[in-house]
PDB file of N, CA and C in Angstrom:
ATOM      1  N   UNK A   1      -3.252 228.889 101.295  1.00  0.00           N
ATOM      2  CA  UNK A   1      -2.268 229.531 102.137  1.00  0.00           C
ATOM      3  C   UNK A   1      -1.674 230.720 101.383  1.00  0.00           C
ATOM      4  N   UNK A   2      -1.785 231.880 101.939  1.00  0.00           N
ATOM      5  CA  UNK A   2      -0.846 233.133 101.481  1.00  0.00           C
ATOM      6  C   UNK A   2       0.034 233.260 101.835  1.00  0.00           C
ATOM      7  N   UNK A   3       0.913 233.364 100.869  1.00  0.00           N
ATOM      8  CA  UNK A   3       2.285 234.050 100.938  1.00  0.00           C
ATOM      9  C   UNK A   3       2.312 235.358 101.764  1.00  0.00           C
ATOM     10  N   UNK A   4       3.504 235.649 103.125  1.00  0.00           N
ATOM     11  CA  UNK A   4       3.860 236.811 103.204  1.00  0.00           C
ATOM     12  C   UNK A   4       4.632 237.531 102.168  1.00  0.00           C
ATOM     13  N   UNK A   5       4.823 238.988 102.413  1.00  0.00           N
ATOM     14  CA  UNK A   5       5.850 239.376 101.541  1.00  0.00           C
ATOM     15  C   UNK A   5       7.055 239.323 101.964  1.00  0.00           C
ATOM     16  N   UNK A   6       7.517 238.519 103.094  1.00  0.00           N
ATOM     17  CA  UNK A   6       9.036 238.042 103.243  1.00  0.00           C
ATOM     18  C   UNK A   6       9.139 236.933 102.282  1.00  0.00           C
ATOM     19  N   UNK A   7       8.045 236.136 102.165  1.00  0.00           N
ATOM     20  CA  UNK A   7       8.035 235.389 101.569  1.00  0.00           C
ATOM     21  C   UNK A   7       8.131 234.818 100.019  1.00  0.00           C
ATOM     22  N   UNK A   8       6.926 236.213  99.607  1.00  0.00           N
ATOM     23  CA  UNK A   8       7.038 236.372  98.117  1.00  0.00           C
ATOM     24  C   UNK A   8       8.666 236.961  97.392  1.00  0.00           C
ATOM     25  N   UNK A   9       9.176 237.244  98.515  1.00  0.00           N
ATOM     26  CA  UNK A   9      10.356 238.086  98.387  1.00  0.00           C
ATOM     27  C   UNK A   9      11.587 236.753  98.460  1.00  0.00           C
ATOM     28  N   UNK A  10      11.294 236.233  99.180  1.00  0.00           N
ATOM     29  CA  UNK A  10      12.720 235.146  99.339  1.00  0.00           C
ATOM     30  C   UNK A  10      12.344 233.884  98.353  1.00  0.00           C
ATOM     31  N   UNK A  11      10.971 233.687  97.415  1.00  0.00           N
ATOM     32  CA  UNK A  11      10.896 232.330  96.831  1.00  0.00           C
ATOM     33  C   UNK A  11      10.117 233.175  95.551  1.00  0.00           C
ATOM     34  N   UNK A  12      10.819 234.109  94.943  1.00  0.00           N
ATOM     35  CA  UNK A  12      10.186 234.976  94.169  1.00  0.00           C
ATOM     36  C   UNK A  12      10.747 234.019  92.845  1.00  0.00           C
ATOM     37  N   UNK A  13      12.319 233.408  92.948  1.00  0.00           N
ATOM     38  CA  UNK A  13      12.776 232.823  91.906  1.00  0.00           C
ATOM     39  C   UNK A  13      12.045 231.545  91.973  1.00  0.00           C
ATOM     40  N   UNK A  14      11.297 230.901  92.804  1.00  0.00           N
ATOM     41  CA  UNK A  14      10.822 229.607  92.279  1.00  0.00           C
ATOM     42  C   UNK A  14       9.242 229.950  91.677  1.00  0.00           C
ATOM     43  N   UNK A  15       8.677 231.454  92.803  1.00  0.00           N
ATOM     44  CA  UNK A  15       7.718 231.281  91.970  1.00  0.00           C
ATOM     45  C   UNK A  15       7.558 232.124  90.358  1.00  0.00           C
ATOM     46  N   UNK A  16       8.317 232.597  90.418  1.00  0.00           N
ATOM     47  CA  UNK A  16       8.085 232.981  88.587  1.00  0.00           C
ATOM     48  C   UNK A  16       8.592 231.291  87.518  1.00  0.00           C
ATOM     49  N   UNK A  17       8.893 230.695  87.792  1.00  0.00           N
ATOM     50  CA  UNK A  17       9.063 229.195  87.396  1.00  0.00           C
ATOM     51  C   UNK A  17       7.504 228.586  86.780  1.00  0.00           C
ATOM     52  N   UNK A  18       7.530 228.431  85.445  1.00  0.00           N
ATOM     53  CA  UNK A  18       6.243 227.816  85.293  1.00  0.00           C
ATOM     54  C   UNK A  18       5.623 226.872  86.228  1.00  0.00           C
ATOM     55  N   UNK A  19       7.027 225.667  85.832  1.00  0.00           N
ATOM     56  CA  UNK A  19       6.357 224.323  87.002  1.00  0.00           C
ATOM     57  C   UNK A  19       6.413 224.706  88.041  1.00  0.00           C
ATOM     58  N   UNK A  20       6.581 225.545  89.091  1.00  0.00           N
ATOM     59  CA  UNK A  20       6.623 225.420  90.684  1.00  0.00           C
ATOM     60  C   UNK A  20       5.130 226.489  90.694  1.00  0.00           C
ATOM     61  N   UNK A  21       5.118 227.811  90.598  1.00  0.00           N
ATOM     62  CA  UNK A  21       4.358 228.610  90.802  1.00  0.00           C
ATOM     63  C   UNK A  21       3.946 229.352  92.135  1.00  0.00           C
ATOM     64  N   UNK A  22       3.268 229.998  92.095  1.00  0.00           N
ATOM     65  CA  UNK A  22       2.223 230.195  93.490  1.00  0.00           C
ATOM     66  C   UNK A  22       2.184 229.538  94.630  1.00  0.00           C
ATOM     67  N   UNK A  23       1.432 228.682  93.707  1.00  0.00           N
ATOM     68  CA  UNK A  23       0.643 227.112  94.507  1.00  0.00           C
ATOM     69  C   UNK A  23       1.556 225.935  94.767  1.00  0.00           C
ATOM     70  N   UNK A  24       2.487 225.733  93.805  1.00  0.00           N
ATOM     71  CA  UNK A  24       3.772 224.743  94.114  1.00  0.00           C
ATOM     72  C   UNK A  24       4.831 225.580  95.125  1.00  0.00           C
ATOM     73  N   UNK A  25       4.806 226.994  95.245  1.00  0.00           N
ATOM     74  CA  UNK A  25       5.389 227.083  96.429  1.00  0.00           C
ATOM     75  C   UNK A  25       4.552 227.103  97.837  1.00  0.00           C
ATOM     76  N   UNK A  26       3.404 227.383  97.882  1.00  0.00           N
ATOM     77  CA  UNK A  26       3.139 227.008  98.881  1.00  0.00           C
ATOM     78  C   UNK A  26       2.464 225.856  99.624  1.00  0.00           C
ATOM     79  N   UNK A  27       2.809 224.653  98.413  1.00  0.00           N
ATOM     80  CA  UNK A  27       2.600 222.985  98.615  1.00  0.00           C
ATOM     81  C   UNK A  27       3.995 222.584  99.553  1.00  0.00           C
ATOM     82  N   UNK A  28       4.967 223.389  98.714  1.00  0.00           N
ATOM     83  CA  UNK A  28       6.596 222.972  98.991  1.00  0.00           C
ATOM     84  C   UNK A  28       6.405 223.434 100.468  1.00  0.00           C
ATOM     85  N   UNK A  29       5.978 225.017 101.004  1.00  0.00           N
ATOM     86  CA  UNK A  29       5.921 225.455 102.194  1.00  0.00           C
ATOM     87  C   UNK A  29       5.218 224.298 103.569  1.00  0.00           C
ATOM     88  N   UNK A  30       4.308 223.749 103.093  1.00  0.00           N
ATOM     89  CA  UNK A  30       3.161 223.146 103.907  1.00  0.00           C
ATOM     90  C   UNK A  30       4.042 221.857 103.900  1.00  0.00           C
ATOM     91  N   UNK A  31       4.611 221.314 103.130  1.00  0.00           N
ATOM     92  CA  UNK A  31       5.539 220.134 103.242  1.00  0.00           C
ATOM     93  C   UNK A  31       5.716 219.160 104.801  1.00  0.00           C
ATOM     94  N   UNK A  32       5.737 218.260 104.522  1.00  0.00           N
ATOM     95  CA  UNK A  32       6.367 217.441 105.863  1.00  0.00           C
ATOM     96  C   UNK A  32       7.612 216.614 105.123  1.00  0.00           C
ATOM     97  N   UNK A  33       8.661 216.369 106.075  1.00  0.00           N
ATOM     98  CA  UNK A  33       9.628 216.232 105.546  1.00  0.00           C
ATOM     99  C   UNK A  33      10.040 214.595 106.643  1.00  0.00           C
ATOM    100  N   UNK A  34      10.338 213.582 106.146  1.00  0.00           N
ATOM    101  CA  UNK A  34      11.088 212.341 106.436  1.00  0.00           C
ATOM    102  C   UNK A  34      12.365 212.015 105.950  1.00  0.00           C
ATOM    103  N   UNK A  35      13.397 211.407 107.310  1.00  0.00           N
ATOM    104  CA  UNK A  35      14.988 211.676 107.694  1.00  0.00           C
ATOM    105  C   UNK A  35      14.564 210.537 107.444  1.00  0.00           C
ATOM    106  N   UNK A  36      15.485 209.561 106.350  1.00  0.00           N
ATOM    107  CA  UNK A  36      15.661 208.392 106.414  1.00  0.00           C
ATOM    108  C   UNK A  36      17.384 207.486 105.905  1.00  0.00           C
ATOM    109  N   UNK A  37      17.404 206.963 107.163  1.00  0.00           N
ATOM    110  CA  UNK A  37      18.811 206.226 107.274  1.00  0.00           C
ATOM    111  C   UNK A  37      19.429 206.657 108.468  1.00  0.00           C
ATOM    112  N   UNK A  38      20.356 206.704 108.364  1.00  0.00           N
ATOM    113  CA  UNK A  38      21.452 207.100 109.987  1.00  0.00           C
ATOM    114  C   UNK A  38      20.975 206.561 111.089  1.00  0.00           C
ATOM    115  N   UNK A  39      21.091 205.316 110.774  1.00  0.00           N
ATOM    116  CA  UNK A  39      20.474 204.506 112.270  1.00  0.00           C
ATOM    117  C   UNK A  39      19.372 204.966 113.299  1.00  0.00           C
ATOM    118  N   UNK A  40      19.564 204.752 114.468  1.00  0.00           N
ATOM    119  CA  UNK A  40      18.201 205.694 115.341  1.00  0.00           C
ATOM    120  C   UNK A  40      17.550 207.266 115.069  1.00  0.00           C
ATOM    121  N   UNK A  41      19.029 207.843 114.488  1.00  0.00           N
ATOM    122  CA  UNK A  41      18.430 209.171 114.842  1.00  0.00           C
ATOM    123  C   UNK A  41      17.548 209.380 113.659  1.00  0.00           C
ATOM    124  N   UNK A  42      17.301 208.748 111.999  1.00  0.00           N
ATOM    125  CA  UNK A  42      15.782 208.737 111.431  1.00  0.00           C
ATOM    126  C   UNK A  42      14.925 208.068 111.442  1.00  0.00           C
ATOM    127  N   UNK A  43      14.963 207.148 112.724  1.00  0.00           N
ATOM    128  CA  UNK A  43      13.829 206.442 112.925  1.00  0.00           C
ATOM    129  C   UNK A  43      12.017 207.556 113.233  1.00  0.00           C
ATOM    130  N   UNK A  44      12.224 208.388 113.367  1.00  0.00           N
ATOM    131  CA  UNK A  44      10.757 209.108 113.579  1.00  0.00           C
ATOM    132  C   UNK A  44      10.899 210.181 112.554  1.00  0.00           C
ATOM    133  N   UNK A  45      10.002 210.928 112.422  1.00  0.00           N
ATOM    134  CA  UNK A  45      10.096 212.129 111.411  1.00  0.00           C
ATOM    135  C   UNK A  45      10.459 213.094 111.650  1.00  0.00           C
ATOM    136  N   UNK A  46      11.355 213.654 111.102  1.00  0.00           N
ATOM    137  CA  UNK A  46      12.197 215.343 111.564  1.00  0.00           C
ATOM    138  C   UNK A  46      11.395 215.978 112.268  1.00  0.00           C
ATOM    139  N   UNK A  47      11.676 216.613 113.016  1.00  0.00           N
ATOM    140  CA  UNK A  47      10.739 217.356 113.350  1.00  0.00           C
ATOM    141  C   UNK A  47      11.212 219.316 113.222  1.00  0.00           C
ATOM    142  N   UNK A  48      12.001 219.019 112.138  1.00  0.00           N
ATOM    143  CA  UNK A  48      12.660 220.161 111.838  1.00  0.00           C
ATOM    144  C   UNK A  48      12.011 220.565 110.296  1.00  0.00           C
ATOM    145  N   UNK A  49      11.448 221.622 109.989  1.00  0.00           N
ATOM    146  CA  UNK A  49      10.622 222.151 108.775  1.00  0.00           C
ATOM    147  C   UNK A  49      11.476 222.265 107.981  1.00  0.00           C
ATOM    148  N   UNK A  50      11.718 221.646 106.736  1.00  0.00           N
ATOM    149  CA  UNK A  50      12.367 222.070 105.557  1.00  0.00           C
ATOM    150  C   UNK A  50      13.221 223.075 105.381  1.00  0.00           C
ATOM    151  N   UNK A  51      12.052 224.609 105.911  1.00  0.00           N
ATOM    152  CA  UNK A  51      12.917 225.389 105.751  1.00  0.00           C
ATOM    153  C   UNK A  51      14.215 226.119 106.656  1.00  0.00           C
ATOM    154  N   UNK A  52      13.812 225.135 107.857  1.00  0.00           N
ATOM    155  CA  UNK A  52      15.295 225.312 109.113  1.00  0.00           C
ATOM    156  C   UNK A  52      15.868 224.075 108.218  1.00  0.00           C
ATOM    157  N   UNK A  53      15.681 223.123 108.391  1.00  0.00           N
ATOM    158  CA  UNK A  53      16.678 222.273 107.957  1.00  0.00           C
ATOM    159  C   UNK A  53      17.877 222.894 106.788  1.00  0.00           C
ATOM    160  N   UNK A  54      17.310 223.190 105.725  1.00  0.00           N
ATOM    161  CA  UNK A  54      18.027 223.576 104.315  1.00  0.00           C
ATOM    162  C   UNK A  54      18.802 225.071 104.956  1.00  0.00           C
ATOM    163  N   UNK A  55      17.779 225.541 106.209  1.00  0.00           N
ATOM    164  CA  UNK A  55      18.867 227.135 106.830  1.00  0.00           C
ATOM    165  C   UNK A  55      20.411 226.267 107.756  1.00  0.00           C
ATOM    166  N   UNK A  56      19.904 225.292 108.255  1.00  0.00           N
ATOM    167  CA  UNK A  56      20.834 224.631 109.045  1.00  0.00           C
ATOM    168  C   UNK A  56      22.135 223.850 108.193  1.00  0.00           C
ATOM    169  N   UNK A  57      21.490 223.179 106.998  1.00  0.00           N
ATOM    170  CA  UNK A  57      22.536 222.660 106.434  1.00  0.00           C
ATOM    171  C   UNK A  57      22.883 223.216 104.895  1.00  0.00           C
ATOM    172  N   UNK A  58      22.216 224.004 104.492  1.00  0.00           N
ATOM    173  CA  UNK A  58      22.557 224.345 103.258  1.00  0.00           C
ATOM    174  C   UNK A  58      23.484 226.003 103.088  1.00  0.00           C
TER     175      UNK A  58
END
């Protein structure tokens, strides 16, 4: 998977990081992400991508 250059541009600090890199950012990108606890509402898997989620709550 290639990086756009919005991309290379907004995760430029993880990828100059030895351990993350390139390729660890775009493992992190491809990610699936599981909500677990809070009664019903994490019973199934987010269906919200990492990177809305962390825009939504971080």
């Amino acid at each position: 998977m290639a990086l756009t250059d919005d991309q290379l541009e907004r995760y430029a600090r993880h990828i100059v990081l030895k351990e993350i890199g390139g390729a660890g950012q775009a493992r992190l990108l491809s990610a699936d992400v599981a909500v677990v606890g809070a009664a019903g509402s994490a019973a199934r898997p987010s269906s919200i991508s990492p990177r809305r989620a962390w825009a939504r709550f971080g």
